[in-house]
N, C-alpha and C. Protein backbone atom coordinates (compact mmCIF):
# COMPACT_ATOMS: atom_id res chain seq x y z
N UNK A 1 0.83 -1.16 0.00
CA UNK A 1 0.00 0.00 0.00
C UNK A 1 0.90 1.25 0.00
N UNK A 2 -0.02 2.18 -0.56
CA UNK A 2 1.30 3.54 -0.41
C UNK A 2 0.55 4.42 -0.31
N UNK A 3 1.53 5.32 0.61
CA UNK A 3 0.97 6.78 1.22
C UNK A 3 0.99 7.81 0.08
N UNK A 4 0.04 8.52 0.53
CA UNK A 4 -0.46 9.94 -0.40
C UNK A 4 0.57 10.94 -0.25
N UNK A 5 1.13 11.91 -0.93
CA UNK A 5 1.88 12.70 -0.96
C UNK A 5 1.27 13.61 -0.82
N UNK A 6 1.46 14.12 0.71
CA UNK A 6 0.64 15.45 1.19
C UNK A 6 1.06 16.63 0.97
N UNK A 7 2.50 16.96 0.50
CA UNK A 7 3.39 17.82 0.19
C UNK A 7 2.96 18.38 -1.14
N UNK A 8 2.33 18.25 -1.94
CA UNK A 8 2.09 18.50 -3.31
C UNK A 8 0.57 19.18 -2.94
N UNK A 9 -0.39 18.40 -2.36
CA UNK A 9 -1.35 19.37 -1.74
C UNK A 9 -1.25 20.11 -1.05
N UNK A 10 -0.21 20.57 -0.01
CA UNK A 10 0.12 21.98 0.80
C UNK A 10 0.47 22.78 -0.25
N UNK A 11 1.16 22.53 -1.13
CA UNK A 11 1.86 23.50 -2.39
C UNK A 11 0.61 23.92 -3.22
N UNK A 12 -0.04 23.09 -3.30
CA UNK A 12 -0.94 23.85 -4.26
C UNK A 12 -2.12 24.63 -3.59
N UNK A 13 -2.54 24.27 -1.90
CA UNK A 13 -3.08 25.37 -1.53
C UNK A 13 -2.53 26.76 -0.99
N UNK A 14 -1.40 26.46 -0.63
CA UNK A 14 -0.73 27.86 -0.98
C UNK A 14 -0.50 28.39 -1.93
N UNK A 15 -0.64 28.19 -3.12
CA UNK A 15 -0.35 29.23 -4.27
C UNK A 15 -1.71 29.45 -4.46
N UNK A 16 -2.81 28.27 -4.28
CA UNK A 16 -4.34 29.08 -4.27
C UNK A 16 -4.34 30.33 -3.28
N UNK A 17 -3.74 30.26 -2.56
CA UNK A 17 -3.96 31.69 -1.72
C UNK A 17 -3.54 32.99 -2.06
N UNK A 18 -2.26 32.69 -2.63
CA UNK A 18 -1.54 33.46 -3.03
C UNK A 18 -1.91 34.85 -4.63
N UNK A 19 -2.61 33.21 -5.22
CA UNK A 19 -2.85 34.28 -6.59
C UNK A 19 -4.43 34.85 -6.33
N UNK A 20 -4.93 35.00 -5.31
CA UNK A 20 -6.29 35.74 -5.28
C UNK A 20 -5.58 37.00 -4.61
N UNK A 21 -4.72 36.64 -3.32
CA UNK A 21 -4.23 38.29 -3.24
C UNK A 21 -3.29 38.84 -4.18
N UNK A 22 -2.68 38.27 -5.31
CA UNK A 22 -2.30 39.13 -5.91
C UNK A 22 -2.80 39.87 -7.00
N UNK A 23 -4.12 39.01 -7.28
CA UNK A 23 -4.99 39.96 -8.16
C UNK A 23 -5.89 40.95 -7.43
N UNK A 24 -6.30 40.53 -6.30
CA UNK A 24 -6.61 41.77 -5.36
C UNK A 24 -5.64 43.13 -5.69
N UNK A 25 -4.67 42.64 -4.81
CA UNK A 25 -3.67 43.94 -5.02
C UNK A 25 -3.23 45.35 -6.19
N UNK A 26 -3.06 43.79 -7.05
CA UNK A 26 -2.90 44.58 -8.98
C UNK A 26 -4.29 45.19 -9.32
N UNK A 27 -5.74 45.18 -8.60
CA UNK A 27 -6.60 45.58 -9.22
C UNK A 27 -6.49 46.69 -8.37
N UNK A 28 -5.87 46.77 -7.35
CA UNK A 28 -6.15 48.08 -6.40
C UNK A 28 -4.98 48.64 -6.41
N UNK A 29 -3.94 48.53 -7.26
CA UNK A 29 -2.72 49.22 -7.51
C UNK A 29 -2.95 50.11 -8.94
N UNK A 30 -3.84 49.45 -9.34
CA UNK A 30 -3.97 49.89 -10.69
C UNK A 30 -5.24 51.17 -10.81
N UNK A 31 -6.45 51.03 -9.45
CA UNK A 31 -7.35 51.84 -9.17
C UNK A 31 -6.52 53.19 -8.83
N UNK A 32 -5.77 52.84 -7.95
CA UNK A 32 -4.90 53.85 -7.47
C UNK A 32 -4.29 54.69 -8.04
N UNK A 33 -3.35 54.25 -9.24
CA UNK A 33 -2.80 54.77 -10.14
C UNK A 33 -3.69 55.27 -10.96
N UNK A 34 -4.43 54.94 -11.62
CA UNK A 34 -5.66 56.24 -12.20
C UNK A 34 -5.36 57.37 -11.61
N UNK A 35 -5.98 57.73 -10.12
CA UNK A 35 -6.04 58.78 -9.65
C UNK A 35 -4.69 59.40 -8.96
N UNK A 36 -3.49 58.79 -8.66
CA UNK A 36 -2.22 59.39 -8.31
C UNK A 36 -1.63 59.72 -9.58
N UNK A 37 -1.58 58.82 -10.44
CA UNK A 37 -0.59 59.75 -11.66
C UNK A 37 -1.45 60.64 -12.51
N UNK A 38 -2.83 60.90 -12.37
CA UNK A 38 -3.79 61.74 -13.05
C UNK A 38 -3.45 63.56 -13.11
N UNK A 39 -2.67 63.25 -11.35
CA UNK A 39 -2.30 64.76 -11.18
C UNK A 39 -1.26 65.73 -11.47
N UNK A 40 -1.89 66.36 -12.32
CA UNK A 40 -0.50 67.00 -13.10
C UNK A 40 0.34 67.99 -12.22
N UNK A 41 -0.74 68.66 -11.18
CA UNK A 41 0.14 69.75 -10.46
C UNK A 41 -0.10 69.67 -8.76
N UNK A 42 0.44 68.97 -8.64
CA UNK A 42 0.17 68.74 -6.82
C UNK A 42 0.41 70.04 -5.93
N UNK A 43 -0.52 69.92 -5.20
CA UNK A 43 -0.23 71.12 -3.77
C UNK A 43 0.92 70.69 -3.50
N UNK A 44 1.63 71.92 -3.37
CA UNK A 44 2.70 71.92 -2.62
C UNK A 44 2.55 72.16 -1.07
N UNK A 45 1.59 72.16 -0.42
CA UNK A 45 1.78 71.56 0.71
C UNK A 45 1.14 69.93 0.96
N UNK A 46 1.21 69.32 0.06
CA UNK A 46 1.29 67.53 -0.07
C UNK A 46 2.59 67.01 0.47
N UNK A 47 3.40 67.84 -0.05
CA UNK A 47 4.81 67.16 0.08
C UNK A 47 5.34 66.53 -1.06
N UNK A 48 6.69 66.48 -1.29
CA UNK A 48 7.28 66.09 -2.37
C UNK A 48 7.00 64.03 -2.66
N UNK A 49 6.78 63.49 -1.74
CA UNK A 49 6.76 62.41 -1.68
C UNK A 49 5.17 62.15 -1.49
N UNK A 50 4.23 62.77 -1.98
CA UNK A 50 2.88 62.51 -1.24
C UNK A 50 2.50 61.12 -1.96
N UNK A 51 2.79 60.35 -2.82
CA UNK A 51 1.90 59.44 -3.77
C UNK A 51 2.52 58.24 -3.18
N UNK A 52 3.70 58.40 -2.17
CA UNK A 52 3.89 56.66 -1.96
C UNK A 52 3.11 56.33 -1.14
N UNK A 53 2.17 57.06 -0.31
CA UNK A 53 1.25 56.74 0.50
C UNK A 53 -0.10 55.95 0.31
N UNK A 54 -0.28 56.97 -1.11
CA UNK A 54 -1.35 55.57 -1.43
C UNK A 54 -1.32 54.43 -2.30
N UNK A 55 0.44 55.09 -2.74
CA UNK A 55 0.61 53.54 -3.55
C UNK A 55 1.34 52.25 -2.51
N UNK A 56 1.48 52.34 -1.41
CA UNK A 56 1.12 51.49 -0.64
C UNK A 56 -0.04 50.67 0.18
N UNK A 57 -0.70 51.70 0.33
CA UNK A 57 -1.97 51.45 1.50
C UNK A 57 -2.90 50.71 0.26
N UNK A 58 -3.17 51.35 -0.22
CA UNK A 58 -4.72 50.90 -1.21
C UNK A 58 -4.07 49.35 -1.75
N UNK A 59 -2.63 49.42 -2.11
CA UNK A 59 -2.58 47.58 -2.64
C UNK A 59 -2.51 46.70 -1.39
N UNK A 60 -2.26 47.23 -0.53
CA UNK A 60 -2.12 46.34 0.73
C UNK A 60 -3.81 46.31 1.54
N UNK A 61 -5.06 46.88 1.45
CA UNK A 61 -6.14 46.84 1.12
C UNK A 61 -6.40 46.11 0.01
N UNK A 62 -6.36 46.02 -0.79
CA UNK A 62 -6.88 45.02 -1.93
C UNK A 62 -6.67 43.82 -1.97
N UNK A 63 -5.08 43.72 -1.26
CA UNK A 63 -4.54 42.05 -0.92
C UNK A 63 -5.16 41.41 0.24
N UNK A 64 -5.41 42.19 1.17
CA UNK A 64 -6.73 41.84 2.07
C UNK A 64 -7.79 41.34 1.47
N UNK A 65 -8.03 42.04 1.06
CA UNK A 65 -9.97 41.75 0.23
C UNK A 65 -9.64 40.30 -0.57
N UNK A 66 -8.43 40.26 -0.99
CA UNK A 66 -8.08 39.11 -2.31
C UNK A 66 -8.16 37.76 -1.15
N UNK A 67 -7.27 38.00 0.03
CA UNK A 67 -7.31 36.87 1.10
C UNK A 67 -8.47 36.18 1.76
N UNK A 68 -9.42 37.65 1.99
CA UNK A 68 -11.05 37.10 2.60
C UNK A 68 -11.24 36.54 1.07
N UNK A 69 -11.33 36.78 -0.19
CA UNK A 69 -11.96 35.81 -1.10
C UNK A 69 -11.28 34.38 -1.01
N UNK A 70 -9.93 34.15 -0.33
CA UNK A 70 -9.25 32.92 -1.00
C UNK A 70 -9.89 32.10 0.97
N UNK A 71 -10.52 32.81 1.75
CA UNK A 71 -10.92 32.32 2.48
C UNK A 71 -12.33 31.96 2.60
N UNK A 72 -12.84 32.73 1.83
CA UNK A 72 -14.50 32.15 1.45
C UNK A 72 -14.44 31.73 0.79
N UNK A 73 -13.16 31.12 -0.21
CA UNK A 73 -13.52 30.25 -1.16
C UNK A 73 -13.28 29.21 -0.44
N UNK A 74 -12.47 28.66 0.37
CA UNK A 74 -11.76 27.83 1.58
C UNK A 74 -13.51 27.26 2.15
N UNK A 75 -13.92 28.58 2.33
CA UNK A 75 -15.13 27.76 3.34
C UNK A 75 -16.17 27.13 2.44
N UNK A 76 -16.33 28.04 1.26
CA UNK A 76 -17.03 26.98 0.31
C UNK A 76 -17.03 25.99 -0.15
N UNK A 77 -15.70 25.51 0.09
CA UNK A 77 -14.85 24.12 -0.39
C UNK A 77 -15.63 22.96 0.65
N UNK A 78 -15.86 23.90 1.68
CA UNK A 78 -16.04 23.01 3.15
C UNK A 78 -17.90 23.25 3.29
N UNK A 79 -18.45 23.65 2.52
CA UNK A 79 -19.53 23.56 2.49
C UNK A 79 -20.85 24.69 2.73
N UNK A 80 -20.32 26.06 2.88
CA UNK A 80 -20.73 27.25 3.02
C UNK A 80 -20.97 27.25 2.00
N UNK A 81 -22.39 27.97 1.88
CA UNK A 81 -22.94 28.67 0.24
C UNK A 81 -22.02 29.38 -0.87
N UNK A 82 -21.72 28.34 -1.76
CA UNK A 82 -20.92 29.26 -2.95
C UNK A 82 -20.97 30.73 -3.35
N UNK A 83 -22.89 30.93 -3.50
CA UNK A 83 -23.18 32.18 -4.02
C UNK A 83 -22.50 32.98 -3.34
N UNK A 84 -23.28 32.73 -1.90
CA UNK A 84 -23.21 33.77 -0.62
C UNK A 84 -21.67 34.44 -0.14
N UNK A 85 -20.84 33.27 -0.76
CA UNK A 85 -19.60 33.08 -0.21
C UNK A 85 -18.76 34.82 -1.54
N UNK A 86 -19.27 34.28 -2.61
CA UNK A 86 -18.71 35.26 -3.52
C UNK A 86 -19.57 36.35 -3.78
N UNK A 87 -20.67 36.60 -3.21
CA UNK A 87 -21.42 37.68 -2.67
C UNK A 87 -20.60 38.78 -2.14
N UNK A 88 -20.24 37.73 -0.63
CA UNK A 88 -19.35 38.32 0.43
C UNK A 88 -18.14 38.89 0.15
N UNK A 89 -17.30 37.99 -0.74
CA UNK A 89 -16.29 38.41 -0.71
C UNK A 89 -15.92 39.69 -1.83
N UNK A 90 -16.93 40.11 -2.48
CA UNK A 90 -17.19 40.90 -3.76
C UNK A 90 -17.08 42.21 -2.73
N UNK A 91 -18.27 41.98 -2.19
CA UNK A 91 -18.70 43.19 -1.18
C UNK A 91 -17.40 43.72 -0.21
N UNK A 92 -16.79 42.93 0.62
CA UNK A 92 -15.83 42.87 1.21
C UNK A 92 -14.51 43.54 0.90
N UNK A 93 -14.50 43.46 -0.43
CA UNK A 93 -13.65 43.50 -1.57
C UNK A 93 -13.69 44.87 -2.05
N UNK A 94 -14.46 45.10 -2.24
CA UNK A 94 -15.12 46.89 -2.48
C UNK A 94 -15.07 48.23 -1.39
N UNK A 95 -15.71 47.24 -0.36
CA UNK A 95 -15.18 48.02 0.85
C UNK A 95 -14.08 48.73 1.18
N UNK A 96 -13.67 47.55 1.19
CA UNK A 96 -12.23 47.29 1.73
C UNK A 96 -11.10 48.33 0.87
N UNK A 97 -11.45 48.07 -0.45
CA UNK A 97 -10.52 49.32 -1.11
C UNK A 97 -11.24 51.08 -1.45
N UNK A 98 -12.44 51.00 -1.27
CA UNK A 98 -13.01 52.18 -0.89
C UNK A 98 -11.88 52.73 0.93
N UNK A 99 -12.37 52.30 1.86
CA UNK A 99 -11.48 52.49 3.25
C UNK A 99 -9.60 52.56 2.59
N UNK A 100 -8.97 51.58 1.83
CA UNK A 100 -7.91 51.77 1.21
C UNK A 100 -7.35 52.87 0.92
N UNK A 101 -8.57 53.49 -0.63
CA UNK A 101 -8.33 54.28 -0.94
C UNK A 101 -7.72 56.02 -0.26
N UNK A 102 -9.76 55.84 0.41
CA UNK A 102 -9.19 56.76 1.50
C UNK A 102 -8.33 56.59 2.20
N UNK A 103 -8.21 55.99 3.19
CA UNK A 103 -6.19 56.26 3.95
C UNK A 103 -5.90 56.46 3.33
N UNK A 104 -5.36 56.25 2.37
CA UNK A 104 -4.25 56.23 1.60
C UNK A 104 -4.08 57.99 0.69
N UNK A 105 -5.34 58.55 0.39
CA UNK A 105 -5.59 59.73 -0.62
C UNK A 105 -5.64 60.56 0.81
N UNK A 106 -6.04 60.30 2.09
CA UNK A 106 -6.04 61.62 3.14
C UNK A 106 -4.99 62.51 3.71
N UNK A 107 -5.63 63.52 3.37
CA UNK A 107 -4.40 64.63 3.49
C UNK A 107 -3.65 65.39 2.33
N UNK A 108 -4.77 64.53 0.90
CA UNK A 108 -4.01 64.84 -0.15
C UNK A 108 -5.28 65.42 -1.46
N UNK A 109 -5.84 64.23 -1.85
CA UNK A 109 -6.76 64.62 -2.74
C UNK A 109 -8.02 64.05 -1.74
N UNK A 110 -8.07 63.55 -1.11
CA UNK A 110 -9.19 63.31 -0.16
C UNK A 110 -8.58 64.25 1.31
N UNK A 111 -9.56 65.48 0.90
CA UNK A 111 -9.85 66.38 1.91
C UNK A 111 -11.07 67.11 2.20
């Protein structure tokens, strides 16, 4: 008789995890960038460095939102409502980089 190779299934649910937050992220790096490189003439009381602020915060918000989806998909696997599950995590998802956004734009173009 021979044992299952459990090592090949840890690998592949970690990279399931992995590529939902990184399309999270890239969709909220890319929201971001719309509106940070849009601006041709920044207040100068922003500061010379004002845009790494939200080009951090808002992708690190989105990779969140990408993780609650790779975790409601987790629970759907396990028997939680599919719909409900990608309902949630849509919603969650939206939120989540709306709140992003803002941190990230306050003090600057969100005032």
């Amino acid at each position: 008789m021979s044992q299952p190779n459990h090592s090949q299934n840890k690998s592949m649910r970690s990279s399931s995890v992995v590529k939902p937050i990184l399309v999270g992220a890239g969709i909220a790096l890319l929201a971001i960038s719309f509106f940070v490189f849009g601006v041709d003439n920044p207040h100068p009381e922003w500061g010379k460095y004002w845009m790494i602020r939200p080009l951090i915060i808002t992708p690190l918000a989105g990779a969140l939102g990408g993780a609650f989806y790779a975790f409601m998909e987790y629970q759907a696997s396990r028997g939680f409502n599919r719909t409900i599950a990608i309902l949630l995590s849509i919603v969650v998802y939206f939120v989540g980089l709306w709140l992003g956004t803002v941190l990230g734009l306050a003090g600057t173009m969100w005032n």
